[in-house]
Protein backbone atom coordinates (compact mmCIF):
# COMPACT_ATOMS: atom_id res chain seq x y z
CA UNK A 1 0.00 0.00 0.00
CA UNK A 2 1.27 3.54 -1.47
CA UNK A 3 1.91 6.08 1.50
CA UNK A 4 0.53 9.11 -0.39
CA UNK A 5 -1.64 12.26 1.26
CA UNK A 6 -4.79 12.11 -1.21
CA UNK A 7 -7.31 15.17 -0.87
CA UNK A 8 -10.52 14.31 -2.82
CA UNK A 9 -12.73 17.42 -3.39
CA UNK A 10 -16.16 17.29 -3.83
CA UNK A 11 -18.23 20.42 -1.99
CA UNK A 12 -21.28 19.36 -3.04
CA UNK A 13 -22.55 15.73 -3.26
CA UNK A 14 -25.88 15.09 -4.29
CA UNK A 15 -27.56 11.90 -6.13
CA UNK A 16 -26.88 11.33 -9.39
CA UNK A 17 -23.99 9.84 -11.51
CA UNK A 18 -20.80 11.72 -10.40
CA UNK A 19 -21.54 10.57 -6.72
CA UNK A 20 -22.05 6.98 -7.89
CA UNK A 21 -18.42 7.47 -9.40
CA UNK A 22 -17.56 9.28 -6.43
CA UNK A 23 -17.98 6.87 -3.99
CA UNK A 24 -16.86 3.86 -6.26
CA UNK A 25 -13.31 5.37 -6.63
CA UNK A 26 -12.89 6.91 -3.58
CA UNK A 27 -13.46 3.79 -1.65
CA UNK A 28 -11.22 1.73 -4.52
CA UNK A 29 -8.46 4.29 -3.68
CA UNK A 30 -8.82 4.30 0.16
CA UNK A 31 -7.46 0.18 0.05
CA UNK A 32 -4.57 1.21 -2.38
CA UNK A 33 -2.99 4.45 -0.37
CA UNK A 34 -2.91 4.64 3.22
CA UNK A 35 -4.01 8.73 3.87
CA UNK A 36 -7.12 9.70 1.64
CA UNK A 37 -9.25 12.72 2.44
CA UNK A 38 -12.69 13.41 1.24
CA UNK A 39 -13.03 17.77 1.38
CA UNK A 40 -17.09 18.16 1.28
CA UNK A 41 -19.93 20.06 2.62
CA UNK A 42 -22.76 17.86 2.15
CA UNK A 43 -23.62 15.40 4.68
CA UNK A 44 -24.05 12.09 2.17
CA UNK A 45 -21.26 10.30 2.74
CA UNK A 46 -22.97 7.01 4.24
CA UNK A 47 -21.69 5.15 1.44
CA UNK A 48 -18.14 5.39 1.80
CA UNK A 49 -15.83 3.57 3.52
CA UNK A 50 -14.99 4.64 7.56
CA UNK A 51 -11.07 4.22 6.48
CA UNK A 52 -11.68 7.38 4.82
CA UNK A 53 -11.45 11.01 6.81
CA UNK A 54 -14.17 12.87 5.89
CA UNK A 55 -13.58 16.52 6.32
CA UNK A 56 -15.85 19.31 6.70
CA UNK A 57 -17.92 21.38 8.79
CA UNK A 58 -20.92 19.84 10.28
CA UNK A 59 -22.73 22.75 11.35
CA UNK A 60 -22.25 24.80 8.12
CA UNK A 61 -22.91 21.48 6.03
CA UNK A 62 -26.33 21.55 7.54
CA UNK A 63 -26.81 25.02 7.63
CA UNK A 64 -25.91 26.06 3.68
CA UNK A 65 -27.46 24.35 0.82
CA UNK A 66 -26.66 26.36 -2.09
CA UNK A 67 -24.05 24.51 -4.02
CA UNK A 68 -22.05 27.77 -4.55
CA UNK A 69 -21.72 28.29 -0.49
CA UNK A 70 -20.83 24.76 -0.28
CA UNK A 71 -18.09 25.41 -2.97
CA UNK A 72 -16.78 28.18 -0.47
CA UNK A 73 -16.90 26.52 2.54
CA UNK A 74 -15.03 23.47 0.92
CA UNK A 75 -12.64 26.10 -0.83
CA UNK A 76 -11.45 26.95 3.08
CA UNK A 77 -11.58 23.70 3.92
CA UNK A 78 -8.93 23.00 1.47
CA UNK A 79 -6.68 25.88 1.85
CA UNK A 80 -6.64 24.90 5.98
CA UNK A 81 -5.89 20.95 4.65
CA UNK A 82 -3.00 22.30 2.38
CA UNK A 83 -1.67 24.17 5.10
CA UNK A 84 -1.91 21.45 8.02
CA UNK A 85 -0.25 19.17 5.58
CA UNK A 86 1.55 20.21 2.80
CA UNK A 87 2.60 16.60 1.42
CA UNK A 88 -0.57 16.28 -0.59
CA UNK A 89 -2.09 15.26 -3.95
CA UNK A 90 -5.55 16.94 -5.02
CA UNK A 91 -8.00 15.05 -6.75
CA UNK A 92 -10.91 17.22 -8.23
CA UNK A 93 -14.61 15.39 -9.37
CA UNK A 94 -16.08 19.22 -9.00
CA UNK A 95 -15.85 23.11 -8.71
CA UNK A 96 -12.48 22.57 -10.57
CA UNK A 97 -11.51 25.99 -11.12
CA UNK A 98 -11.88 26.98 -7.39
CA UNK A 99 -9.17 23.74 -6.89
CA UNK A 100 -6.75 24.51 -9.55
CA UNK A 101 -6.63 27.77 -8.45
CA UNK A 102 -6.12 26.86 -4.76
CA UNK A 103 -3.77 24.10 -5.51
CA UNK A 104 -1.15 26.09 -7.84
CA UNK A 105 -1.46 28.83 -5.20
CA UNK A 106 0.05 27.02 -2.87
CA UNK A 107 2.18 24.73 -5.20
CA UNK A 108 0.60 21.52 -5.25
CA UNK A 109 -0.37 18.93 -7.86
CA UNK A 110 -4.13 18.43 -8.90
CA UNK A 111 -5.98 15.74 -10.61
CA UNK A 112 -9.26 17.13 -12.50
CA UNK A 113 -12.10 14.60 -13.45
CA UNK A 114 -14.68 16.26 -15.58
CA UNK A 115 -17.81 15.13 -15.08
CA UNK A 116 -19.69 16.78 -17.77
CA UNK A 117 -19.35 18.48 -21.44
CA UNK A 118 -18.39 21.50 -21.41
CA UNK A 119 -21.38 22.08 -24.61
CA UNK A 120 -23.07 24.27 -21.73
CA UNK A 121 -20.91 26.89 -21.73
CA UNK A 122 -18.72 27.04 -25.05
CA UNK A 123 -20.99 29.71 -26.89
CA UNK A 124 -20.00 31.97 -23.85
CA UNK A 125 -16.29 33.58 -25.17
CA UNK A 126 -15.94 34.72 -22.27
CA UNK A 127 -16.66 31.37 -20.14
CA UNK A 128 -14.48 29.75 -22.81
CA UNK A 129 -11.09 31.57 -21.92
CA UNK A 130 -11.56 31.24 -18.32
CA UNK A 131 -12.15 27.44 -18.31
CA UNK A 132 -9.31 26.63 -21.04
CA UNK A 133 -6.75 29.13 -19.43
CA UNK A 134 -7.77 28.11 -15.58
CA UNK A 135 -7.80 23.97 -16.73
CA UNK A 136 -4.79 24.68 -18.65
CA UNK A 137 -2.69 24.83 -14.92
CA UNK A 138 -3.98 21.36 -14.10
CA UNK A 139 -1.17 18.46 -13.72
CA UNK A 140 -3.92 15.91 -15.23
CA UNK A 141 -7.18 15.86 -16.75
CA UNK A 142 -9.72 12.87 -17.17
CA UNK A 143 -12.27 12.46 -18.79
CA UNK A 144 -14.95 10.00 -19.11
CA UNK A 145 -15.25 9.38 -22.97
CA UNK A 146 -13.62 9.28 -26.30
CA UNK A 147 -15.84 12.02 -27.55
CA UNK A 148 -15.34 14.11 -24.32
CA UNK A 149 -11.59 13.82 -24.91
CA UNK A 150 -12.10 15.01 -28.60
CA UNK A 151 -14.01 17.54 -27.84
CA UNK A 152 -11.50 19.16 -25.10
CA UNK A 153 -8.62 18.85 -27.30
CA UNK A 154 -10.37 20.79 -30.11
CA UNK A 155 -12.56 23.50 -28.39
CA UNK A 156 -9.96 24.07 -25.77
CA UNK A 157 -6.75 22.48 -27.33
CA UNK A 158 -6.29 20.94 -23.97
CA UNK A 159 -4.85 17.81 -23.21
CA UNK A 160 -7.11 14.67 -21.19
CA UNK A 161 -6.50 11.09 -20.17
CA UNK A 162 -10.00 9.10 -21.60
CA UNK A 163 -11.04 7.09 -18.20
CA UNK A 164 -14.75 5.31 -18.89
CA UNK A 165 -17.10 5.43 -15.59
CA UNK A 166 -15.93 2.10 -13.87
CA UNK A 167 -19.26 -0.19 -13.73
CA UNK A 168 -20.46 -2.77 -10.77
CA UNK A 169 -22.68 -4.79 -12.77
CA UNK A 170 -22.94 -7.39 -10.17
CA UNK A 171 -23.75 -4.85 -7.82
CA UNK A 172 -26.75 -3.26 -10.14
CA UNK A 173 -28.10 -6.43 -11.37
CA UNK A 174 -27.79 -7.33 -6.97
CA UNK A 175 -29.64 -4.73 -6.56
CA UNK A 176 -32.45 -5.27 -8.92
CA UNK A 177 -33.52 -8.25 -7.28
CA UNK A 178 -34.50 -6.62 -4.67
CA UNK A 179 -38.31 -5.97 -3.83
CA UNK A 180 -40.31 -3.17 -3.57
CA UNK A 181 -43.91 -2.45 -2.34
CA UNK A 182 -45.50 -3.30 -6.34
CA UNK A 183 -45.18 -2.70 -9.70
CA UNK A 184 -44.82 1.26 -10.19
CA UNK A 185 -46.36 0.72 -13.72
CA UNK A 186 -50.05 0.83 -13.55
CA UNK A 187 -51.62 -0.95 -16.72
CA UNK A 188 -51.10 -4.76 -18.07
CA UNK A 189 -50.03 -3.76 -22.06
CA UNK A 190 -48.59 -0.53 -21.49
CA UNK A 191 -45.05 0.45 -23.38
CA UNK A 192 -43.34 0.80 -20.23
CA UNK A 193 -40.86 3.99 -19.93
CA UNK A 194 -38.49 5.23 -17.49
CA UNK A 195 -36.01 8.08 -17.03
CA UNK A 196 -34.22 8.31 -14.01
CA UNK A 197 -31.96 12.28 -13.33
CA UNK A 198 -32.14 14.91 -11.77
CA UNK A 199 -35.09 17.54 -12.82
CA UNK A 200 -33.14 20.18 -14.30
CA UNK A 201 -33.00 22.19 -17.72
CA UNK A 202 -30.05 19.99 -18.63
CA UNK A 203 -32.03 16.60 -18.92
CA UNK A 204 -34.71 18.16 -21.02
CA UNK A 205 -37.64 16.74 -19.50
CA UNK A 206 -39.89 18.65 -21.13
CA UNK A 207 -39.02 17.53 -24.71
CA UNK A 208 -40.07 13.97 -23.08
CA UNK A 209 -43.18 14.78 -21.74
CA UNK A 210 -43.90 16.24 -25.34
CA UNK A 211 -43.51 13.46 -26.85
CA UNK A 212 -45.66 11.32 -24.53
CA UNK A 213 -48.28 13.96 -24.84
CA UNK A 214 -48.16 13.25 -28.75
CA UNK A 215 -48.16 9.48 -28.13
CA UNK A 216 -51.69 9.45 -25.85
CA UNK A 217 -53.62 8.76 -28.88
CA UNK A 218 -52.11 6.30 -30.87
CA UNK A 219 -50.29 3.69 -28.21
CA UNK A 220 -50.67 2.48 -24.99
CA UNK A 221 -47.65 3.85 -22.95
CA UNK A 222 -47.13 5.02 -19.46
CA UNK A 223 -44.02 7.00 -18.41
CA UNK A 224 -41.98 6.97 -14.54
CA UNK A 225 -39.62 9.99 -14.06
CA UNK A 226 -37.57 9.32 -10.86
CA UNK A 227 -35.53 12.30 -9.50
CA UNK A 228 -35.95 15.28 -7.80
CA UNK A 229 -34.82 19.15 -9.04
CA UNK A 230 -35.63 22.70 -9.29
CA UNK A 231 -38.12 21.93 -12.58
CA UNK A 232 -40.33 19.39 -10.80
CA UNK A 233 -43.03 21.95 -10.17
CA UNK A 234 -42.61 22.69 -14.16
CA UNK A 235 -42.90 19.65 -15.23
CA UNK A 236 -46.04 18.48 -13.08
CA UNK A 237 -47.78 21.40 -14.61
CA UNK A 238 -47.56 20.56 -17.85
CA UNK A 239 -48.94 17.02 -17.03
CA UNK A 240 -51.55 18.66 -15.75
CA UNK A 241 -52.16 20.72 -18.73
CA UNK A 242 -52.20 18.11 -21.58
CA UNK A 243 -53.82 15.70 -19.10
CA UNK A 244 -50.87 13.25 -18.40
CA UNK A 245 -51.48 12.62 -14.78
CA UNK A 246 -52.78 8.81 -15.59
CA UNK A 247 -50.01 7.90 -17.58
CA UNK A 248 -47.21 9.77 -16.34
CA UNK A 249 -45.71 9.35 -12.81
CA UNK A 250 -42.77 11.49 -10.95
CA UNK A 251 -41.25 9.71 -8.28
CA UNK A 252 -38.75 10.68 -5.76
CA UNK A 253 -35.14 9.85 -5.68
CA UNK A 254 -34.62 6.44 -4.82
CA UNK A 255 -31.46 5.18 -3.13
CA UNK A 256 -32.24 2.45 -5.50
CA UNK A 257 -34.19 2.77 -8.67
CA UNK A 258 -32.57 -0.45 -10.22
CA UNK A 259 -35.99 -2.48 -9.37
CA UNK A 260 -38.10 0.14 -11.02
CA UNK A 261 -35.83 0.01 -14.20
CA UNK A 262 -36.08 -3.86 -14.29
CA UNK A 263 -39.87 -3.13 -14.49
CA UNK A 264 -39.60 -1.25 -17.68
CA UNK A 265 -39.15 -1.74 -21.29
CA UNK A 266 -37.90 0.96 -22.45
CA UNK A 267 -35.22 3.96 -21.03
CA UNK A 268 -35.30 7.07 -22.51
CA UNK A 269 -32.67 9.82 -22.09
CA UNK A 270 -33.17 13.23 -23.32
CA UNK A 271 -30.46 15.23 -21.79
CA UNK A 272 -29.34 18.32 -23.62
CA UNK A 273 -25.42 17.75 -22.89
CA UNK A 274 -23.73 14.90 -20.56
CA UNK A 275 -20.72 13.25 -19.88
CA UNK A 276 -20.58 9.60 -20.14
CA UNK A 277 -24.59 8.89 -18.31
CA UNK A 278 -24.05 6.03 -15.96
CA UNK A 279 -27.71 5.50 -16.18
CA UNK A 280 -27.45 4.55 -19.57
CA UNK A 281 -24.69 1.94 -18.59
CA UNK A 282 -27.12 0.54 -15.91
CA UNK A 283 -30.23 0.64 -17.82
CA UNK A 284 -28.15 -1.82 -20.84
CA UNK A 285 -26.61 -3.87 -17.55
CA UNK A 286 -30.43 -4.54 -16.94
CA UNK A 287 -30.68 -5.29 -20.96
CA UNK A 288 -33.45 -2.63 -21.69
CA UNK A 289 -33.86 -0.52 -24.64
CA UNK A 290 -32.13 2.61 -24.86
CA UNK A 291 -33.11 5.72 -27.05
CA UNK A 292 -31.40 8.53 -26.06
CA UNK A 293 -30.57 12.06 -27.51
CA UNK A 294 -27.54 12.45 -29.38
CA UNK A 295 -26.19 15.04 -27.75
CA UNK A 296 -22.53 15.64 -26.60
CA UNK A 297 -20.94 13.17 -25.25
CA UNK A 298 -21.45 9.69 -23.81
CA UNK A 299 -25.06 8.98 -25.40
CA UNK A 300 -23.50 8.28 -29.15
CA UNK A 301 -20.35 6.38 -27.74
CA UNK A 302 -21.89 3.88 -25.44
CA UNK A 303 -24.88 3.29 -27.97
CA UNK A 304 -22.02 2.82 -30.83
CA UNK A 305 -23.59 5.31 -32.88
CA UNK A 306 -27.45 3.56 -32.71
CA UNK A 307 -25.90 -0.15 -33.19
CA UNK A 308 -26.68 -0.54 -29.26
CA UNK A 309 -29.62 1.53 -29.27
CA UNK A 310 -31.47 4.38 -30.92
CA UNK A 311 -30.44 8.12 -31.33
CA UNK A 312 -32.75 11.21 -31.56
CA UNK A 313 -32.47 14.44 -32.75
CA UNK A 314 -31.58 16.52 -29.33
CA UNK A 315 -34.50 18.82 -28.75
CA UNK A 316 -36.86 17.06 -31.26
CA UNK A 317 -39.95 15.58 -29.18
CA UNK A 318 -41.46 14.58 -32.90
CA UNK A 319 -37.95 12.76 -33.60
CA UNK A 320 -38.26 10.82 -29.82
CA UNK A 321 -41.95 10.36 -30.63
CA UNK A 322 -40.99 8.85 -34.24
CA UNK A 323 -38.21 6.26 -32.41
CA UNK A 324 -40.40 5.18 -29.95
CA UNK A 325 -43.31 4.29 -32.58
CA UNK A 326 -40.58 2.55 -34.33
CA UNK A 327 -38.72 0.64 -30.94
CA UNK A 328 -42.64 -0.47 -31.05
CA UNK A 329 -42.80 -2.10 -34.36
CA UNK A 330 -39.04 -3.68 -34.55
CA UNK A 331 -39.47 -6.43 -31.79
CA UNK A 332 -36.38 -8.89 -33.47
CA UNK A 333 -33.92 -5.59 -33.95
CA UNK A 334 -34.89 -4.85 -30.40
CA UNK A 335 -33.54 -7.65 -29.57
CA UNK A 336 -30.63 -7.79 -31.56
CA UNK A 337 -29.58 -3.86 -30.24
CA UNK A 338 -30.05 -4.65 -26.50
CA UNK A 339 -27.68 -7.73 -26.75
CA UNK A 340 -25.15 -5.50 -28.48
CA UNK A 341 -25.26 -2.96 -26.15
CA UNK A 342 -24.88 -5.28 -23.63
CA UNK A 343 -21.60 -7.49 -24.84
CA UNK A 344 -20.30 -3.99 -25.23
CA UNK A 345 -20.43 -3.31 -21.78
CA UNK A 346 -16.68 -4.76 -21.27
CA UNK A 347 -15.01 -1.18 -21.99
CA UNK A 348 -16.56 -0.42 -18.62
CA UNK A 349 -14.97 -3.01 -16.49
CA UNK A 350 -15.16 -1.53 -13.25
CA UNK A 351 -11.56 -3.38 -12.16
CA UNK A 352 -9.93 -2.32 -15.13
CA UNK A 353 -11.20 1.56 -15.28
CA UNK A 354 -10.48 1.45 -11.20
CA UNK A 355 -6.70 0.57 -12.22
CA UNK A 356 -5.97 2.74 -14.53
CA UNK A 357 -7.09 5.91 -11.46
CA UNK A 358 -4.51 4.68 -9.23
CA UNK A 359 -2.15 4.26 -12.08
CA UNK A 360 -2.17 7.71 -12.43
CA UNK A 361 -2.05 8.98 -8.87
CA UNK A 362 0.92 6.05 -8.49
CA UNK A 363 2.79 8.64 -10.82
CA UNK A 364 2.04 11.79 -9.61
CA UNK A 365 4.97 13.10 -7.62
């Protein structure tokens, strides 16, 4: 076992894919080096392992729950760590500019892991130069997709190491099996559709209630959204509206939605921009259908470019609507696309993507 000082940041952990990554490397890393610290200010850290030394304010953790305090808070947090110990590696999954910035202050090497494409903020010039210079400083970058690490090296001529999200497909399909109160899907020959994320503008709900809402009237289907957001109240008024509330269903976050996924037939993602969706990877571990939009980056590359799956037009509810009239008709392609996507699920090996993260910290000096 390595005796290195690790300092993970992450201010602000909440409950969708990057904590799932999170707490999966993390806890991988806390068995290979003898000193790793997790820098937060959230209070979800239940799943990872007590051999790690969670540090952060208990009181203000509580107290603050805008992600930008918790960014501060952590931000002081980090500058005291640096300064009790100054034998210390930095590994970033979030607010990376605030630890570059702290890290070359005071001299020390950082580790970035971006979670998401940058797509959201690229038409901004000004956004642009700040990222590219401020990333620019970083001793690594990593990325969690071929098409994220294309896209960095030519909108921001920047450098990244392509690591995929490691996957615990034991652990999902575990998970699964496990039983919950009763089926969450209401009628007998319903297409049965789920989307599991967080409600924001990012995963585009909207564009998939649309295309239910054009659906009603010409197929039986039924839609489950599980996650929880700023747009929930949004998006429960437009199922009002067009009259959705007996078909479509918003559920809470669940600790674990693998059951309710195992219960469907069909996942739909209609995210505006993402990383590589861990989701997507679970939802093909559970060999369901996947249509998702082809936005940048992940969707496309763990889909193969539609072999594993189907791609929409990002945006386009009458696109989604046209793939999921066709996913209806094609039963033997169905078939044929889900077991692809699944025997491509090796590039994902969680012990193999695990490695190649301590690789890299092995090297760091």
């Amino acid at each position: 076992m390595k005796y290195k000082k690790i300092i993970i940041f992450m201010p602000s952990i909440e409950m969708g894919g990057v904590e799932k990554n999170l707490f999966i490397i993390t806890n991988f890393l806390s068995f290979k080096f003898r000193n790793i610290r997790l820098i937060t200010s959230s209070n979800n850290t239940q799943n990872l392992n007590k051999n790690i030394n969670i540090v952060r304010n208990t009181f203000l953790s509580t107290l603050f729950k805008k992600r930008i305090l918790k960014i501060f808070i952590s931000s002081i947090l980090l500058i005291r760590e640096i300064l009790k110990d100054k034998e210390v590696i930095i590994f970033s999954f979030q607010a990376n500019l605030y630890s570059i910035l702290i890290a070359k202050l005071f001299g020390k090497k950082i580790i970035v892991r971006l979670n998401s494409s940058p797509s959201g903020w690229l038409n901004n010039i000004f956004k642009k130069l700040i990222f590219k210079k401020i990333l620019s400083f970083s001793d690594k970058i990593i990325v969690n997709s071929q098409e994220f690490k294309k896209q960095i090296q030519s909108d921001l001529k920047l450098k990244s190491i392509c690591i995929y999200n490691p996957l615990d497909k034991k652990n999902i399909k575990s998970k699964s099996n496990l039983k919950i109160k009763e089926n969450p899907f209401k009628y007998k020959n319903s297409l049965k559709i789920i989307n599991i994320g967080r409600l924001v503008d990012q995963k585009d709900h909207i564009t998939l209630l649309k295309s239910i809402n054009n659906l009603k009237s010409k197929i039986n289907l039924e839609l489950i959204i599980i996650g929880q957001g700023k747009n929930k109240n949004k998006l429960i008024e437009y199922i009002k509206k067009n009259n959705l509330e007996k078909i479509i269903n918003i559920l809470d976050y669940k600790r674990n939605p693998y059951p309710y996924v195992k219960y469907s037939d069909l996942y739909i993602s209609s995210s505006i921009y993402e990383g590589l969706p861990n989701v997507l990877l679970e939802a093909i571990t559970l060999k369901k259908f996947v249509i998702a939009s082809d936005c940048p980056t992940g969707p496309k590359e763990i889909l193969d470019n539609g072999k594993g799956g189907v791609l929409f037009k990002t945006g386009s509810y009458k696109d989604l609507s046209s793939k999921i009239m066709t996913y209806k008709k094609k039963n033997r392609s169905n078939i044929k696309k889900i077991n692809f996507a699944y025997n491509s699920l090796k590039k994902y090996d969680m012990t193999k993507n695990l490695d190649l993260y301590y690789k890299i910290l092995s090297k760091i000096n």
